[in-house]
Protein backbone atom coordinates (compact mmCIF):
# COMPACT_ATOMS: atom_id res chain seq x y z
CA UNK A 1 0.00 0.00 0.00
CA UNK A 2 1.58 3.17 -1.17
CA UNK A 3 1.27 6.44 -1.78
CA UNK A 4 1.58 9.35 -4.45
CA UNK A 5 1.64 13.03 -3.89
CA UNK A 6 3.12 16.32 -4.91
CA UNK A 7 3.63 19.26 -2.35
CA UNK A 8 4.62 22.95 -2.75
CA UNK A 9 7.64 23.95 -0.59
CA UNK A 10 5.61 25.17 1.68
CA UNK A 11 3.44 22.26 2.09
CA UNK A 12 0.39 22.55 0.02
CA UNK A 13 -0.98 19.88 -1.91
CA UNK A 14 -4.89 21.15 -2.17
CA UNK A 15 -5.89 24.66 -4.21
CA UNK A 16 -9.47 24.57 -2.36
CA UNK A 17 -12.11 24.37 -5.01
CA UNK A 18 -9.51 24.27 -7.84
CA UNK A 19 -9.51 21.31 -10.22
CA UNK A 20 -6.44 19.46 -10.96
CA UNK A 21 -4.31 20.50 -8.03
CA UNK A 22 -1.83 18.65 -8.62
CA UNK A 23 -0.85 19.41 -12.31
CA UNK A 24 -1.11 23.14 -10.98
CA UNK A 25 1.50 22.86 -8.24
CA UNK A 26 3.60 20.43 -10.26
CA UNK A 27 3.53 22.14 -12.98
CA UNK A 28 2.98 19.78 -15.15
CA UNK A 29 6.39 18.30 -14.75
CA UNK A 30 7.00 15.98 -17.03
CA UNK A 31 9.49 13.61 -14.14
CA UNK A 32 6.74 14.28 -12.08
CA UNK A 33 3.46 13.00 -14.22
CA UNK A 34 6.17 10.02 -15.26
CA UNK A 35 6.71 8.86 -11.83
CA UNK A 36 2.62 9.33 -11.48
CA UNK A 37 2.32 6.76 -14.83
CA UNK A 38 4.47 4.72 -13.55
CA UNK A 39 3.19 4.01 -9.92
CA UNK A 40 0.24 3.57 -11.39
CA UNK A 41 1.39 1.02 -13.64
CA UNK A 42 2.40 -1.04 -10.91
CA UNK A 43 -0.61 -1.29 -8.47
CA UNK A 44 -3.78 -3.71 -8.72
CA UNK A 45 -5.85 -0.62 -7.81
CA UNK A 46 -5.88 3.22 -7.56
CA UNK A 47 -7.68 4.35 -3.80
CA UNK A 48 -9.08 8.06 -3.93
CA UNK A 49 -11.86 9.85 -2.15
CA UNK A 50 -14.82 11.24 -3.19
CA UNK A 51 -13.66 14.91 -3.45
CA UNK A 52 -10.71 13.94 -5.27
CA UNK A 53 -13.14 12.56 -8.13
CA UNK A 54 -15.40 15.64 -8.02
CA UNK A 55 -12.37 18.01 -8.16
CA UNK A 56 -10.62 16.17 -10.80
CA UNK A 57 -13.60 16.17 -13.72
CA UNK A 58 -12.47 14.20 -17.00
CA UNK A 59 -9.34 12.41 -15.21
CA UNK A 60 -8.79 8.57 -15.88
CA UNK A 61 -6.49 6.99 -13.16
CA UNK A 62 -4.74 5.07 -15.75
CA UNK A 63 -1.06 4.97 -16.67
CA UNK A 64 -1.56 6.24 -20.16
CA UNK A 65 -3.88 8.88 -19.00
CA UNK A 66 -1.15 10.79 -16.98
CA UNK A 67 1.97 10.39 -19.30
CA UNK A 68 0.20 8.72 -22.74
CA UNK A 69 3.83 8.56 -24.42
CA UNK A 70 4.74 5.46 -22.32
CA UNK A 71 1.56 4.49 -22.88
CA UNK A 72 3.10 0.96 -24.69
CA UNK A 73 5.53 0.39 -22.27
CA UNK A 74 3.25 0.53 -19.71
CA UNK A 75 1.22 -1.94 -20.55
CA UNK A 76 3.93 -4.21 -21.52
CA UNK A 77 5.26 -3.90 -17.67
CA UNK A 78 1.98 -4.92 -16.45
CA UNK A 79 1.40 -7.98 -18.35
CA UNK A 80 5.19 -8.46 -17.23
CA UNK A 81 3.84 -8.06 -13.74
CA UNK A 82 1.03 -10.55 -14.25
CA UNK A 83 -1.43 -7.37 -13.48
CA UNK A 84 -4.68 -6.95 -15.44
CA UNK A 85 -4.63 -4.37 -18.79
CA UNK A 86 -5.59 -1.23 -15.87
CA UNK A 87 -5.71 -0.63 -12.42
CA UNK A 88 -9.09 -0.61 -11.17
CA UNK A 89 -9.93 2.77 -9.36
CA UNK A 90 -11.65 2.48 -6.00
CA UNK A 91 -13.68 5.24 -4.58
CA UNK A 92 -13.91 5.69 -0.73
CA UNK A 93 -17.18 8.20 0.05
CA UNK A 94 -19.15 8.94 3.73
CA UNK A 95 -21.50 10.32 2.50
CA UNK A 96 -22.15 8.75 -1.13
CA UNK A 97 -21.53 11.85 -3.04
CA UNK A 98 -20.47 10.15 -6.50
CA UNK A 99 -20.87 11.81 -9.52
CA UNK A 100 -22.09 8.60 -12.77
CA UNK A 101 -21.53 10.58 -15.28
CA UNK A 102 -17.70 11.12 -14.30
CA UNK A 103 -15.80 9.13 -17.53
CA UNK A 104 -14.05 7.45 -14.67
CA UNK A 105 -17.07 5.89 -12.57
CA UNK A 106 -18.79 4.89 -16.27
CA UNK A 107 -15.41 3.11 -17.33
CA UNK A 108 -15.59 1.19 -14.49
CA UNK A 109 -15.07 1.68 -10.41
CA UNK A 110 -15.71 0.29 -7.24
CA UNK A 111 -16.95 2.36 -4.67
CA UNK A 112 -16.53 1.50 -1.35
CA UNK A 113 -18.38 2.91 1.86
CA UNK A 114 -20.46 1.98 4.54
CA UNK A 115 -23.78 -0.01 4.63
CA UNK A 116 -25.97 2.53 5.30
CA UNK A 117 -24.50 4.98 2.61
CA UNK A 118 -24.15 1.91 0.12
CA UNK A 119 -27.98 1.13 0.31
CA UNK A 120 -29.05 4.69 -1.27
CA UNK A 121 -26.51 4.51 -3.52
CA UNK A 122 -26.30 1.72 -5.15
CA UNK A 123 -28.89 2.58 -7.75
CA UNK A 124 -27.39 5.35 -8.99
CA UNK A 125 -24.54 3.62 -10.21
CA UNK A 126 -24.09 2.61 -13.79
CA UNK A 127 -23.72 -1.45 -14.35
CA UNK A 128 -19.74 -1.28 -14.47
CA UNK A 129 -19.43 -0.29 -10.93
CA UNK A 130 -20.00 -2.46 -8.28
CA UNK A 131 -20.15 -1.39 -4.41
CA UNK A 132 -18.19 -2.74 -0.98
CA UNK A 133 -19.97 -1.76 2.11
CA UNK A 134 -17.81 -1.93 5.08
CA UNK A 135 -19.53 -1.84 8.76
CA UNK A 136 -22.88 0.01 9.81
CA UNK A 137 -21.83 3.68 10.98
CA UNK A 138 -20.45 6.62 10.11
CA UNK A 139 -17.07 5.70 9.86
CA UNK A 140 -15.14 3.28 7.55
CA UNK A 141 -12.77 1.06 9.72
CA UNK A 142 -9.99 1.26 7.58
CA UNK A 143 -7.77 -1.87 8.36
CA UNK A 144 -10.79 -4.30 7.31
CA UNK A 145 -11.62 -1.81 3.89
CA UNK A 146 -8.20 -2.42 3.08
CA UNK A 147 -8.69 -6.40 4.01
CA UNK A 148 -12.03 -6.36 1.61
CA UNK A 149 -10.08 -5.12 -1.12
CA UNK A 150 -7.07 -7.89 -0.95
CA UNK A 151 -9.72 -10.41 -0.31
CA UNK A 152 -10.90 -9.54 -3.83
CA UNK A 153 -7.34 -9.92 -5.66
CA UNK A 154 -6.61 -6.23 -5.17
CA UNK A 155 -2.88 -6.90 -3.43
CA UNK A 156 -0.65 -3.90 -4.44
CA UNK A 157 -2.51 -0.78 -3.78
CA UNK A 158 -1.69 3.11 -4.38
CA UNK A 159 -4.01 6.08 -3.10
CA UNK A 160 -3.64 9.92 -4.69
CA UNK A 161 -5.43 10.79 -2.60
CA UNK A 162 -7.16 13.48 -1.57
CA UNK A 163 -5.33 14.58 2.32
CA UNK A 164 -8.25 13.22 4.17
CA UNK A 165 -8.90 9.68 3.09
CA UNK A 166 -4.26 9.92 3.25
CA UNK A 167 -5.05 10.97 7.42
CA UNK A 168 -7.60 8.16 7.51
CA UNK A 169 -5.28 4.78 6.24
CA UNK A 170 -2.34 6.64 8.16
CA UNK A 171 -4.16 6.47 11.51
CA UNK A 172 -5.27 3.18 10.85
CA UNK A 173 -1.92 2.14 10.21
CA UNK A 174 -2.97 0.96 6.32
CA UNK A 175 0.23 2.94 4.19
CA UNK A 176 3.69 1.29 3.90
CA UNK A 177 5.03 3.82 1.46
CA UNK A 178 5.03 7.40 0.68
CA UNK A 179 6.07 8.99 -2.65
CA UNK A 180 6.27 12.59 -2.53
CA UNK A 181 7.48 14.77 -5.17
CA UNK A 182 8.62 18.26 -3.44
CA UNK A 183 7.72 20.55 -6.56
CA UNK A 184 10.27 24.18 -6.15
CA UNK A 185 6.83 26.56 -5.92
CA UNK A 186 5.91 28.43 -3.02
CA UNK A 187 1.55 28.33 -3.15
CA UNK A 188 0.33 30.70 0.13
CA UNK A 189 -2.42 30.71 2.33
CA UNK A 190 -5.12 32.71 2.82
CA UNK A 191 -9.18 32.51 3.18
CA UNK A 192 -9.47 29.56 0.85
CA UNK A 193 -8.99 26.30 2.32
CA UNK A 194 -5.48 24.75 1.03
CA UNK A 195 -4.54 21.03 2.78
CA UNK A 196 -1.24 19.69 3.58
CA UNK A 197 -1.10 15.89 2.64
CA UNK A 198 -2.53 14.46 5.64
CA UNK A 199 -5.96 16.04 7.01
CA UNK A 200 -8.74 14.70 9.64
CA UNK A 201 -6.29 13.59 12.18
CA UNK A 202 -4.15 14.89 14.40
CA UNK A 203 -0.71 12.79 15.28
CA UNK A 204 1.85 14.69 16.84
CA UNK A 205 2.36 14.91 19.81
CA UNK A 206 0.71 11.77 20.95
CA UNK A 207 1.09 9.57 17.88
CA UNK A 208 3.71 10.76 15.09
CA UNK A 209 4.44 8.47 12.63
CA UNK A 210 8.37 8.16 11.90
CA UNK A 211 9.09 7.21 8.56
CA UNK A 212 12.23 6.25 7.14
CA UNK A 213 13.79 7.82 4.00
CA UNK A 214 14.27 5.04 1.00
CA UNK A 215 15.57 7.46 -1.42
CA UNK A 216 15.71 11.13 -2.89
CA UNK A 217 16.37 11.74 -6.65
CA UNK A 218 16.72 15.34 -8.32
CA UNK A 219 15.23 16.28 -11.76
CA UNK A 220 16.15 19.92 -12.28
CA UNK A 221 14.68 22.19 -9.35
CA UNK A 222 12.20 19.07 -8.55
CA UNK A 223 13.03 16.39 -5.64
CA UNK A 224 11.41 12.88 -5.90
CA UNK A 225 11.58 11.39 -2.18
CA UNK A 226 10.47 7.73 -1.28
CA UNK A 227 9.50 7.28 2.58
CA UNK A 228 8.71 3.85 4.35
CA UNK A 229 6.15 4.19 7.47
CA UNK A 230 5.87 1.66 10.22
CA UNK A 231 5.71 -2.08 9.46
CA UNK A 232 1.41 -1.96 9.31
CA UNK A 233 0.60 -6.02 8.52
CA UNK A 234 0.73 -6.41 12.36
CA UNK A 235 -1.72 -4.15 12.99
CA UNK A 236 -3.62 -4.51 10.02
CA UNK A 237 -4.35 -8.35 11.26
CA UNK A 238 -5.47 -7.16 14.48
CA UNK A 239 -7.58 -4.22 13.22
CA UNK A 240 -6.66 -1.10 14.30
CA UNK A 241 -8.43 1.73 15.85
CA UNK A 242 -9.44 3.34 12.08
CA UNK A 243 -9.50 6.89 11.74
CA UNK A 244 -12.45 8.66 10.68
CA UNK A 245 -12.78 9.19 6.97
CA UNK A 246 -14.09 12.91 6.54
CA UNK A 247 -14.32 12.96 2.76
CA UNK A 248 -17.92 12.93 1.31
């Protein structure tokens, strides 16, 4: 279970209402949506939430979508891998805010939420979709989400995505790896509503999670940094306390 995310200097990775975040504070960096292709080339599955969907309209969370001119060797390194043609996107949601008619959710997605949340939505969905329901409440318990998924053949998993559904599989210990491109743009604060990668729980002091640095590579002004977080298949087995999942 890994990670993908690029961050200003200053630690923004959300523009508040603004589409595409990402491309905006990357840049469009062409290392940058590379490294995006290629982690996506590698996973069974891409995890998002439901506001990343509605703030991203027309994306596909495909290799080829993000950097189409290794679009062929792409696909030859998943059949290499033994993975299916594309990585099936999975959308977390609270509240069951999904939009059908994004060209994502009609090519095909699985959403995943809780049962009372799955019941009304269920029918909206077009026939490619199909629907996990995880517990009874409010609140997705992350740990057995995650456990649903691998159940289902889903084993190597990669989330962009968005800051609060990152704070949720953090907290409940879910995330192994961390890619994070450090893109040389300084974004600001002000009124609007801009998110650092993790949002909807709160670690330090109590609970900081140390990671360990695998590696740092340069690409002009851009640094690519790889981070491993504590060992989670322990906890994972013995179901963590989840966090809450605040996207809707």
């Amino acid at each position: 279970m890994y990670s993908n995310f690029v961050t200003s200097i200053d630690g923004v990775v959300a523009l508040g209402a603004t589409p595409s975040a990402g491309s905006v504070i990357s840049g469009r960096n062409p290392a940058d949506r590379f490294l995006m292709g290629l982690l996506r080339a590698c996973a069974d599955a891409v995890l998002i939430g439901a506001g990343t969907l509605r703030a991203t309209p027309g994306h596909y969370w495909t290799p080829q979508h993000v950097y189409p001119d290794f679009a062929l060797a792409f696909a030859e390194l998943r059949s290499t891998l033994g993975l299916k043609p594309e990585p099936r996107l999975v959308v977390f949601t609270r509240g069951g805010d999904i939009d059908a008619s994004h060209p994502a959710i009609r090519a095909g997605a699985t959403i995943l939420t809780t049962t009372r949340v799955g019941r009304a939505t269920s029918g909206r969905l077009p026939d490619s979709c199909d629907l996990i329901e995880v517990g009874n409440g409010e609140i997705l318990d992350m740990p057995q989400a995650i456990g649903e998924l691998m159940s289902r053949g889903y084993e190597i998993l990669l989330t962009e995505g968005g800051p609060h559904l990152m704070g949720a599989l953090i907290a409940g210990r879910c995330l192994d790896e961390v890619f994070l491109t450090l893109s040389p743009v300084i974004a600001g604060r002000d009124r609007d509503s801009r998110l650092g990668m993790v949002a909807g729980v709160e670690l330090l002091p109590g609970a900081g999670v140390w990671s360990r640095l695998l590696s740092l590579r340069r690409h002009g002004d851009y640094l690519f940094l790889r981070y491993a977080l504590p060992k989670a298949d322990q906890l994972l087995r013995s179901r963590a306390r989840p966090g809450p999942l605040a996207t809707s």
